[in-house]
C-alpha atoms as a PDB file:
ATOM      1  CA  UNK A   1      60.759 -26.960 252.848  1.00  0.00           C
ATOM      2  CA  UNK A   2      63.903 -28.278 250.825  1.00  0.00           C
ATOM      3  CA  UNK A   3      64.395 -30.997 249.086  1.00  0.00           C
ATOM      4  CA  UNK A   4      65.964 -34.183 248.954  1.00  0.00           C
ATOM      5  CA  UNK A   5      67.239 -35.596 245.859  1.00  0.00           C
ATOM      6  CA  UNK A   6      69.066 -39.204 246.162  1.00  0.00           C
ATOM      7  CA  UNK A   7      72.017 -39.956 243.535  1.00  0.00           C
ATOM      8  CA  UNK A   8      71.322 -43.521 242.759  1.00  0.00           C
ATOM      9  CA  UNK A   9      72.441 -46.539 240.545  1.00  0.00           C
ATOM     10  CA  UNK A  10      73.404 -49.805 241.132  1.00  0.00           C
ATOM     11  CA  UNK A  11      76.086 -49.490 239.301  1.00  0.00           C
ATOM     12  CA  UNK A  12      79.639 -48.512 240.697  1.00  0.00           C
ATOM     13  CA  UNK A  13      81.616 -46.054 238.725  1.00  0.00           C
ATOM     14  CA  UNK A  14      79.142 -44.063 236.987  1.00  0.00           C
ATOM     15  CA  UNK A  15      79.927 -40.606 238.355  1.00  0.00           C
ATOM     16  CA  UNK A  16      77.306 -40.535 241.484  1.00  0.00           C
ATOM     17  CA  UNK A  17      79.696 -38.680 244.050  1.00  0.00           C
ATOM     18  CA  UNK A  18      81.283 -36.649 241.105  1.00  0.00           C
ATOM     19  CA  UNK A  19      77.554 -35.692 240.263  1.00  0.00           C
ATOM     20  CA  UNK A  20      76.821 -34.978 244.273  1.00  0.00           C
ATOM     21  CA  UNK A  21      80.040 -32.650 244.741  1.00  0.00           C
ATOM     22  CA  UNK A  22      79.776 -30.916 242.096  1.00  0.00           C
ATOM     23  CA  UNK A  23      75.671 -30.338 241.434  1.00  0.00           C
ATOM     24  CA  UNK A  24      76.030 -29.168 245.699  1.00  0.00           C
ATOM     25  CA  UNK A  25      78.615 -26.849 244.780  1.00  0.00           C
ATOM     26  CA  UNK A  26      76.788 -25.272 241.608  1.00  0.00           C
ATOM     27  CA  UNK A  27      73.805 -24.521 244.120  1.00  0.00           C
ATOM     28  CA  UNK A  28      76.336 -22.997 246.911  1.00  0.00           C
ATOM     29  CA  UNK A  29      77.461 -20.888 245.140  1.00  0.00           C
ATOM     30  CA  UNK A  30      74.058 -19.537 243.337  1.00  0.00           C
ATOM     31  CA  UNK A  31      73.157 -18.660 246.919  1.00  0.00           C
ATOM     32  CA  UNK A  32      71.404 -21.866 247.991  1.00  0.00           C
ATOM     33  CA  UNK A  33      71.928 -23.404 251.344  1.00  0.00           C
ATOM     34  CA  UNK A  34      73.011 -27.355 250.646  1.00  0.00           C
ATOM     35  CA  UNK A  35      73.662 -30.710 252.912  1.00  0.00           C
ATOM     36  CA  UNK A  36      75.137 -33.401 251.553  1.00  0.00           C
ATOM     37  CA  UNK A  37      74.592 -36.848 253.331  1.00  0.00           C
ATOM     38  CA  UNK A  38      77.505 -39.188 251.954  1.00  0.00           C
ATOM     39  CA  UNK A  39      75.582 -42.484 252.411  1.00  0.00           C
ATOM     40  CA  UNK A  40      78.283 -44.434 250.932  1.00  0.00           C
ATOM     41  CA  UNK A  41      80.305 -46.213 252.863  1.00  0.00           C
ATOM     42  CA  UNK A  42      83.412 -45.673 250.568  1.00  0.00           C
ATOM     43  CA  UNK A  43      83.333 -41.886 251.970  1.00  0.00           C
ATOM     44  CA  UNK A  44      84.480 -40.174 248.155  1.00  0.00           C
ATOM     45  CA  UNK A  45      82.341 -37.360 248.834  1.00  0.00           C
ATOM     46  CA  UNK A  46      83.893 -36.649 252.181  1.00  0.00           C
ATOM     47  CA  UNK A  47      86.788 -36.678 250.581  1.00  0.00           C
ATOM     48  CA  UNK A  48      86.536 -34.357 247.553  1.00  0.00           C
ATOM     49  CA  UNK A  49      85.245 -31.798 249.990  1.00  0.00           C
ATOM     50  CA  UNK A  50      88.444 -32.177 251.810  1.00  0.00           C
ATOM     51  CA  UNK A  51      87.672 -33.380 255.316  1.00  0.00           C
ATOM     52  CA  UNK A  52      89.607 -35.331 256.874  1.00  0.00           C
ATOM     53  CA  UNK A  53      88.262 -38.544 257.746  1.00  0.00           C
ATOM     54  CA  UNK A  54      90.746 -39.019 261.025  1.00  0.00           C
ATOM     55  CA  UNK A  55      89.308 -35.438 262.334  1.00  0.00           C
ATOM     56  CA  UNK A  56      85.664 -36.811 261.868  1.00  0.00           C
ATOM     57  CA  UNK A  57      83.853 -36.642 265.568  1.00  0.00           C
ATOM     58  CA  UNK A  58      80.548 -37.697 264.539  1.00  0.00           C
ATOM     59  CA  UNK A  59      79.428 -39.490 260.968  1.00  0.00           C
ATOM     60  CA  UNK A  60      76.042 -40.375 259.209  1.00  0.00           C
ATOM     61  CA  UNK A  61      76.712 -43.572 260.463  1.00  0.00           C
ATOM     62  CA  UNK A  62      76.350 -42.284 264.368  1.00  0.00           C
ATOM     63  CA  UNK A  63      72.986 -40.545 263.126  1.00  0.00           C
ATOM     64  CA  UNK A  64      71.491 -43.585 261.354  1.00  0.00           C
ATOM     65  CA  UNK A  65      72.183 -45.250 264.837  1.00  0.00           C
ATOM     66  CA  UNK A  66      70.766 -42.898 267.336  1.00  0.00           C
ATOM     67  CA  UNK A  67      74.057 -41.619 268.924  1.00  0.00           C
ATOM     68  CA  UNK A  68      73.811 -38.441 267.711  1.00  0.00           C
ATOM     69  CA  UNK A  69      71.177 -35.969 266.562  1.00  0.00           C
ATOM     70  CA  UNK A  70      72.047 -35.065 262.445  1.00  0.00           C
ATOM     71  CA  UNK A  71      72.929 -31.280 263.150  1.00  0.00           C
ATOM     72  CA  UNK A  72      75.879 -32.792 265.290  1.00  0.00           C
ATOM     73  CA  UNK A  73      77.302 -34.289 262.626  1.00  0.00           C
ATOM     74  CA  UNK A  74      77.313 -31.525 260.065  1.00  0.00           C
ATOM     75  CA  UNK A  75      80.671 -30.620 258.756  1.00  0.00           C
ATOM     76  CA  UNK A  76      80.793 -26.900 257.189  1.00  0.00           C
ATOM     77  CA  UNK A  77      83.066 -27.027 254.142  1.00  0.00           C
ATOM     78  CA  UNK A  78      85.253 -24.692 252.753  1.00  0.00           C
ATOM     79  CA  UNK A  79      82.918 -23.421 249.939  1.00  0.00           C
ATOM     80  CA  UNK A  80      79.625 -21.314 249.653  1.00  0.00           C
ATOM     81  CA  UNK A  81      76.646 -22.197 250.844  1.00  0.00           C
ATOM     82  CA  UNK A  82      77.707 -26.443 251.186  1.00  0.00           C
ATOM     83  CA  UNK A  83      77.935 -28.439 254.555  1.00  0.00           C
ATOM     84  CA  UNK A  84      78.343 -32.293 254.516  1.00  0.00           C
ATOM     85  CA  UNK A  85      77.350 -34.822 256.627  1.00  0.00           C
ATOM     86  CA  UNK A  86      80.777 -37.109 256.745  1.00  0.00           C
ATOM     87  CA  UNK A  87      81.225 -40.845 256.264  1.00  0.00           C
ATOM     88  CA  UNK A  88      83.407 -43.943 257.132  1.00  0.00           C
ATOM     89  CA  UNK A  89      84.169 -47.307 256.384  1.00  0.00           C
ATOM     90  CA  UNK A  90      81.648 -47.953 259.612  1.00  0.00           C
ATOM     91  CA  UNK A  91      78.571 -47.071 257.666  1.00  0.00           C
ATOM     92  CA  UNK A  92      79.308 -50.712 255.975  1.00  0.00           C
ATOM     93  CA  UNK A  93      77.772 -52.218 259.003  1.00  0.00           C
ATOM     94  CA  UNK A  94      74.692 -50.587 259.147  1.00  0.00           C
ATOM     95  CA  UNK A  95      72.966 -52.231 256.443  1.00  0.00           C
ATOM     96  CA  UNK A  96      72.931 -55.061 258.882  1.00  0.00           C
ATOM     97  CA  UNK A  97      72.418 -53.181 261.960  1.00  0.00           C
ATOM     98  CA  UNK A  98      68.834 -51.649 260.080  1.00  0.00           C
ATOM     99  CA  UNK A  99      67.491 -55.167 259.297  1.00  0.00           C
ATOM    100  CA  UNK A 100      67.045 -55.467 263.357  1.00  0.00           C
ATOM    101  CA  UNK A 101      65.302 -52.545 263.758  1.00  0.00           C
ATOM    102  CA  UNK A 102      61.631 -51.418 264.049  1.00  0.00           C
ATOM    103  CA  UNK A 103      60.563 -48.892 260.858  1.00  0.00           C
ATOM    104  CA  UNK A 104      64.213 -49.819 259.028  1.00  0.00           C
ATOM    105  CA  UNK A 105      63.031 -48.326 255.536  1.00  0.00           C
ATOM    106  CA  UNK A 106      62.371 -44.858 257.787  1.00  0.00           C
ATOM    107  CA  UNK A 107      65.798 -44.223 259.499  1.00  0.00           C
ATOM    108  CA  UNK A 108      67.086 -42.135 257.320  1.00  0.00           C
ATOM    109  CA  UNK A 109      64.008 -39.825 256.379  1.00  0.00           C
ATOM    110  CA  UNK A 110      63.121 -39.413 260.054  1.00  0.00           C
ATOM    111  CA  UNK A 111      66.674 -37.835 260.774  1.00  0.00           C
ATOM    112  CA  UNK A 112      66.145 -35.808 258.196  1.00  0.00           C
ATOM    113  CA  UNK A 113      63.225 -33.854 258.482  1.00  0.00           C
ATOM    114  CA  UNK A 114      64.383 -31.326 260.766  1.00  0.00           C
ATOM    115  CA  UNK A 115      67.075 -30.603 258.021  1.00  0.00           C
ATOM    116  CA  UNK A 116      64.119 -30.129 255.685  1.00  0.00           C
ATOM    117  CA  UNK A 117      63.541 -26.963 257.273  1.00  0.00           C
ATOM    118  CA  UNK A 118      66.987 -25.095 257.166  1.00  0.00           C
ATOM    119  CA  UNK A 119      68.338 -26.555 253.449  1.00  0.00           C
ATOM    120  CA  UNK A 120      67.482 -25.826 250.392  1.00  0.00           C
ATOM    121  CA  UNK A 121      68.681 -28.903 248.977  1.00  0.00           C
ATOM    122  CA  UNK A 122      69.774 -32.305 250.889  1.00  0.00           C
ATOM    123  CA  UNK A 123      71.477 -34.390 248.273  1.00  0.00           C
ATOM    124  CA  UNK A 124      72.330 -38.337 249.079  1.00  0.00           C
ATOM    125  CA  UNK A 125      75.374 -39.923 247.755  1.00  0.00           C
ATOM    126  CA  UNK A 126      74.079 -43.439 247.694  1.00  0.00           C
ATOM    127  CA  UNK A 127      75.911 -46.831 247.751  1.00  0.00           C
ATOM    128  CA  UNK A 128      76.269 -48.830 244.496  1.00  0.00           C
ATOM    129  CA  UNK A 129      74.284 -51.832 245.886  1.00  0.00           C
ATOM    130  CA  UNK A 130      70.664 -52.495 246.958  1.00  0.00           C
ATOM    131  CA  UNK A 131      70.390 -52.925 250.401  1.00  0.00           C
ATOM    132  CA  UNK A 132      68.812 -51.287 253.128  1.00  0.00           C
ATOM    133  CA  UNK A 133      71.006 -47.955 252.779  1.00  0.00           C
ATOM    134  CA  UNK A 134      69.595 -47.522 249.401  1.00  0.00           C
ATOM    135  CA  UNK A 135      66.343 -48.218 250.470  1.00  0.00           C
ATOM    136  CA  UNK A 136      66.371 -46.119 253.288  1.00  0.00           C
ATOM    137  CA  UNK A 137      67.971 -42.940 250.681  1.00  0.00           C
ATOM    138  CA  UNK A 138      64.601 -43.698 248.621  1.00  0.00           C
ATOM    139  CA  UNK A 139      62.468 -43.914 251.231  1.00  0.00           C
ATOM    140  CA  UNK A 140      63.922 -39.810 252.419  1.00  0.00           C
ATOM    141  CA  UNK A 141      64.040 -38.909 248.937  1.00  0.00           C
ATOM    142  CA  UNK A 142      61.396 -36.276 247.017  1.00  0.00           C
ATOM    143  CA  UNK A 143      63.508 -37.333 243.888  1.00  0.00           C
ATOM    144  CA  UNK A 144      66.240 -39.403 242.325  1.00  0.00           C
ATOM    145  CA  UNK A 145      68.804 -38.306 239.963  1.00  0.00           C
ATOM    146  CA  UNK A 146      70.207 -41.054 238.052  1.00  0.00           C
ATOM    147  CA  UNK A 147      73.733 -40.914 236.359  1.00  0.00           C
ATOM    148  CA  UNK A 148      74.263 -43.055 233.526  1.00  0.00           C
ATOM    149  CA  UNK A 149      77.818 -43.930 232.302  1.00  0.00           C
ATOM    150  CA  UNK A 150      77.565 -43.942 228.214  1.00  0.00           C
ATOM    151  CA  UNK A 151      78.389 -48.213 228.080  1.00  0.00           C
ATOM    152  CA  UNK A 152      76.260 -51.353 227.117  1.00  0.00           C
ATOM    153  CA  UNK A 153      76.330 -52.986 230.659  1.00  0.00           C
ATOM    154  CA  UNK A 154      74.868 -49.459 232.262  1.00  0.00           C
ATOM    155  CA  UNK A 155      71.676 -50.296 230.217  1.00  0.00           C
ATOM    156  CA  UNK A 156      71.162 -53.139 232.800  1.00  0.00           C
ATOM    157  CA  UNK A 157      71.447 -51.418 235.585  1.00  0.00           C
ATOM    158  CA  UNK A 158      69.163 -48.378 234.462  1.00  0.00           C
ATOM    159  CA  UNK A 159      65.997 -51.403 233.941  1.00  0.00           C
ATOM    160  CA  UNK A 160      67.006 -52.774 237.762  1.00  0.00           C
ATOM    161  CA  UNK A 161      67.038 -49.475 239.047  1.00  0.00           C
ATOM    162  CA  UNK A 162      63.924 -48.298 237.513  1.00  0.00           C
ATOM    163  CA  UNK A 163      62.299 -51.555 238.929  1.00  0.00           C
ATOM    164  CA  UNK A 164      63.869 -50.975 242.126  1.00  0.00           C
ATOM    165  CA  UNK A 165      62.055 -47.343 242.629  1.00  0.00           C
ATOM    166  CA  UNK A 166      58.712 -48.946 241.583  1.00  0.00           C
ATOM    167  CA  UNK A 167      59.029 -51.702 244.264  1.00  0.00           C
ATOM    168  CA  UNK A 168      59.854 -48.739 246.251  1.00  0.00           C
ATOM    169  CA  UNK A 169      56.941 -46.304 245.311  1.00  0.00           C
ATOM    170  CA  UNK A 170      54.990 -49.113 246.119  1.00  0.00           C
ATOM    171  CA  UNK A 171      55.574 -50.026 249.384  1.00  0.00           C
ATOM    172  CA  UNK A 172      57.153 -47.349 251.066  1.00  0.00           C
ATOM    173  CA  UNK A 173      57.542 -43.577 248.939  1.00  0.00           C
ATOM    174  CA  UNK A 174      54.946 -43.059 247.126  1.00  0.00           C
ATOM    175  CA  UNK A 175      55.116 -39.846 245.979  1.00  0.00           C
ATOM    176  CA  UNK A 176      59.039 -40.669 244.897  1.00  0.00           C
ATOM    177  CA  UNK A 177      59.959 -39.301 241.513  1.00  0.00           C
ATOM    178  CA  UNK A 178      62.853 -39.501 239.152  1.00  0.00           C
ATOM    179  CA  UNK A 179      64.888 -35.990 238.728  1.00  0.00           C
ATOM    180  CA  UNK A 180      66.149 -36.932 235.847  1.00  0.00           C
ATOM    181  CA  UNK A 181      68.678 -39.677 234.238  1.00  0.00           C
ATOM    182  CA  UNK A 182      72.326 -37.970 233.572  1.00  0.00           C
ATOM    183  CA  UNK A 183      74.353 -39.211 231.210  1.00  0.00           C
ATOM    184  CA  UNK A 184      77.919 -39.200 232.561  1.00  0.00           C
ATOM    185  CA  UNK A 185      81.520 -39.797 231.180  1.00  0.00           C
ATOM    186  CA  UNK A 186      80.507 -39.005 227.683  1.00  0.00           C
ATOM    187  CA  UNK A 187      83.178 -39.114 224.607  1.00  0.00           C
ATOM    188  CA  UNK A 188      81.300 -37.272 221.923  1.00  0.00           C
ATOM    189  CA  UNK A 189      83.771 -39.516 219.202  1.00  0.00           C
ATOM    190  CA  UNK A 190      83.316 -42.724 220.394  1.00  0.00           C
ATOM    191  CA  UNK A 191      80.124 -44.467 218.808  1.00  0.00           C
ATOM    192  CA  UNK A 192      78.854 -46.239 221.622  1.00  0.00           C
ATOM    193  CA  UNK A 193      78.211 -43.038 223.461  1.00  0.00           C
ATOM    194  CA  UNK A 194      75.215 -41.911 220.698  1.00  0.00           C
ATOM    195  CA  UNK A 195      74.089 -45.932 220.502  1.00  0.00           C
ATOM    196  CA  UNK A 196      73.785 -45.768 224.320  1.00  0.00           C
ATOM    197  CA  UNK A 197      72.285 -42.070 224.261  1.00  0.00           C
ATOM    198  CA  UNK A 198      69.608 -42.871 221.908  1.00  0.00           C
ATOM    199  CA  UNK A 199      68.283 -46.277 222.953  1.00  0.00           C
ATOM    200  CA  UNK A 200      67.399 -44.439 226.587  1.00  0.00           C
ATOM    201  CA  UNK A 201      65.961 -41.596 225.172  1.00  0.00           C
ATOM    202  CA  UNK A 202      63.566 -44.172 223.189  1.00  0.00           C
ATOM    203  CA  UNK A 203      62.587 -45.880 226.430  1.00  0.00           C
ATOM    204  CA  UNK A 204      62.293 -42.824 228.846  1.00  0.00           C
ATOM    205  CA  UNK A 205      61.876 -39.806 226.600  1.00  0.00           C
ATOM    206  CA  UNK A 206      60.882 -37.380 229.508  1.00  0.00           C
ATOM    207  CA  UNK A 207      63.008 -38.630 231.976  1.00  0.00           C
ATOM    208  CA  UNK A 208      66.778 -37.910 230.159  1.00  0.00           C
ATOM    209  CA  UNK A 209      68.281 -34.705 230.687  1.00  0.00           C
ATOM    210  CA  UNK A 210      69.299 -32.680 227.720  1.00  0.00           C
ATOM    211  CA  UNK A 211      72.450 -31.327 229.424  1.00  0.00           C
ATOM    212  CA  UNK A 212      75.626 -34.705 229.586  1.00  0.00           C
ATOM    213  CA  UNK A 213      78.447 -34.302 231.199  1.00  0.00           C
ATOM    214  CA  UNK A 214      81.537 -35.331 229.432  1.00  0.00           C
ATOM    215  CA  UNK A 215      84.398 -36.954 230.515  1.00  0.00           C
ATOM    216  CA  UNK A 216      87.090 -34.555 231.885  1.00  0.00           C
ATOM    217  CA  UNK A 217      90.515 -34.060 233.735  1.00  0.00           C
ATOM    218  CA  UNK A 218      89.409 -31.303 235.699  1.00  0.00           C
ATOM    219  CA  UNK A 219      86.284 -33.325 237.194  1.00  0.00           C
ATOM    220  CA  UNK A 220      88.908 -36.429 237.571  1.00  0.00           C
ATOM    221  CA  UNK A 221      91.568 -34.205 239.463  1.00  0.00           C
ATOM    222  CA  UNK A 222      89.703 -32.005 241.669  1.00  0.00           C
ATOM    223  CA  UNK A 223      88.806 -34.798 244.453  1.00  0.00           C
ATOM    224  CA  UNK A 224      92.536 -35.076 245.027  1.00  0.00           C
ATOM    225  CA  UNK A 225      92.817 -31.153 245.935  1.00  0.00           C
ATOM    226  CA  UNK A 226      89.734 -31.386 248.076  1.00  0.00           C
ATOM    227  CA  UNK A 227      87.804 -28.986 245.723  1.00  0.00           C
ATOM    228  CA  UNK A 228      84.649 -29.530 243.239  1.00  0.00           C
ATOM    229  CA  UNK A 229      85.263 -28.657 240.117  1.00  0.00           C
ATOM    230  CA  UNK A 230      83.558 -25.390 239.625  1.00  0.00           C
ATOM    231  CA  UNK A 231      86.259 -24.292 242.088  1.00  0.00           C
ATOM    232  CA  UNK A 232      89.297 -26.223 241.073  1.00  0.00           C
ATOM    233  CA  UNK A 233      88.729 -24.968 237.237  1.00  0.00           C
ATOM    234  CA  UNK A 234      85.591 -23.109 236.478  1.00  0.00           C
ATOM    235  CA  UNK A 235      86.302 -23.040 233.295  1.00  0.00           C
ATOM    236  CA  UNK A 236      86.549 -26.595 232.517  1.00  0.00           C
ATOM    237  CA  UNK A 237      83.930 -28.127 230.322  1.00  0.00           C
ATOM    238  CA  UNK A 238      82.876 -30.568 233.204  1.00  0.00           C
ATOM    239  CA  UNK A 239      82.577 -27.482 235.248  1.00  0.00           C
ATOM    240  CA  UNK A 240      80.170 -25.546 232.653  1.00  0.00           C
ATOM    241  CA  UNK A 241      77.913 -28.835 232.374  1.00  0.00           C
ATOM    242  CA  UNK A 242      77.163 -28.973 235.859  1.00  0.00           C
ATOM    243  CA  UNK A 243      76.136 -25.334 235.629  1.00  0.00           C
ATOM    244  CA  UNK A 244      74.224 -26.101 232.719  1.00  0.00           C
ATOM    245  CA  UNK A 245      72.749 -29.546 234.513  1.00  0.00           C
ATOM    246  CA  UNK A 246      71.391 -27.297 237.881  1.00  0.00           C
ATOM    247  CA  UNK A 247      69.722 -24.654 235.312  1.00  0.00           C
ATOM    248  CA  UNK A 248      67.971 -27.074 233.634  1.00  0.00           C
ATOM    249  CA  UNK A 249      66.815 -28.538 237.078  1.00  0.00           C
ATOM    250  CA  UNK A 250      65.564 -25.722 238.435  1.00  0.00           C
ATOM    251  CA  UNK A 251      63.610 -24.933 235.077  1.00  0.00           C
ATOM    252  CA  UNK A 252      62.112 -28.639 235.816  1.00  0.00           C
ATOM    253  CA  UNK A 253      60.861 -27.573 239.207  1.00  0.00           C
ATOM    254  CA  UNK A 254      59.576 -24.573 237.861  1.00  0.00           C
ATOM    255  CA  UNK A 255      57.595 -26.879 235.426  1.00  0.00           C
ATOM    256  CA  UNK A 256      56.106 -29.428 237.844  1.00  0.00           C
ATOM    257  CA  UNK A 257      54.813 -26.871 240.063  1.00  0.00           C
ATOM    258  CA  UNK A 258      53.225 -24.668 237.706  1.00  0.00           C
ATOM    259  CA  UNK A 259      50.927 -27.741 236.756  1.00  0.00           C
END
């Protein structure tokens, strides 16, 4: 069975579909078989794997509705081992749409678990809000991977989302864990970036990944050619750290189930 790790935090502009692209990629191409679902309405995931959103037939927003089964709306991508499940601007509306409907935390996680059974990884690209999308990512999700831009105000949004996953746990996911928390967009120079580092590491010890990805033109650029990174410039630091990031997850799995 594969699993499904949500990118979550909600906070805009933290790195979340960078992290998706380019994490999906990493595994591609080391032989895995990944789905991405872009579950963001703003579609940047679509986009960096270069589909075109005007060629889209059927979107995760047509799945989350019933009006398609999830396999039709699987886009193969140009790169190894990576298919995505497209957005659009539609997927805006279903936030509403799920408040009407019977089971609306289990949409998404009931589409999915035929997937379950062909991937090796399903990675969400989640929305930078709490609503019923985000809820429904949780609810699918083994995991959650949270990036963390290197700024004060990102401190605030780590405590809301960490209360957010409890309420979560709670009610509806209860074996839901955290991946990991990412630190994103890092400037080794500037002095906020070791303030920020070090006050989450104080609070959440085991749940901060060793491996940060710094901030770099290569991971900026490569949306606009349609590529991820480890494709557009493999040799670009942003490109190594992802590398680094998916060894150091798989030697977490590796942990956890040896307990």
């Amino acid at each position: 069975m594969g699993k499904i790790i949500a990118v979550s935090n909600q906070k805009g502009g933290v790195g979340k579909s960078t992290t998706v692209c380019n994490l999906a990629a990493v595994f591609g191409a080391r032989g895995s078989k990944v789905l991405i679902i872009d579950f963001d309405p703003q579609g940047n995931t679509t986009t960096s794997y270069g589909i075109q959103k005007r060629s889209i037939r059927n979107t995760v927003y047509d799945v989350l509705m019933g009006d398609c089964a999830l396999f039709e709306a699987v886009c193969a991508t140009a790169f190894r081992g990576v298919s995505v499940v497209p957005t659009t601007q539609d997927l805006a509306g279903a936030a509403v749409q799920l408040m009407s409907m019977e089971n609306r935390a289990y949409q998404l996680k009931e589409r999915l678990e035929e997937a379950k059974k062909f991937y090796d990884f399903i990675f969400i690209d989640c929305p930078p809000t709490l609503d019923m999308l985000t809820i429904n990512a949780l609810v699918a999700a083994d995991s959650v991977l949270i990036p963390l831009q290197c700024e004060f105000l990102s401190l605030e949004g780590l405590v809301e989302l960490h209360n957010t996953i409890d309420r979560v746990k709670q009610t509806w996911n209860k074996s839901l864990i955290i991946e990991g928390i990412l630190f994103t967009m890092c400037v080794d120079r500037y002095k906020i970036t070791g303030q920020i580092m070090s006050e989450v590491k104080k609070h959440f010890p085991k749940e901060v990944f060793s491996t940060s990805i710094p901030r770099n033109v290569a991971l900026s650029e490569a949306p606009s050619f349609g590529q991820p990174a480890i494709y557009y410039d493999k040799k670009a630091k942003g490109s190594k750290a992802y590398e680094e990031l998916a060894k150091e997850m798989l030697k977490r799995d590796k942990k956890r189930k040896s307990k």
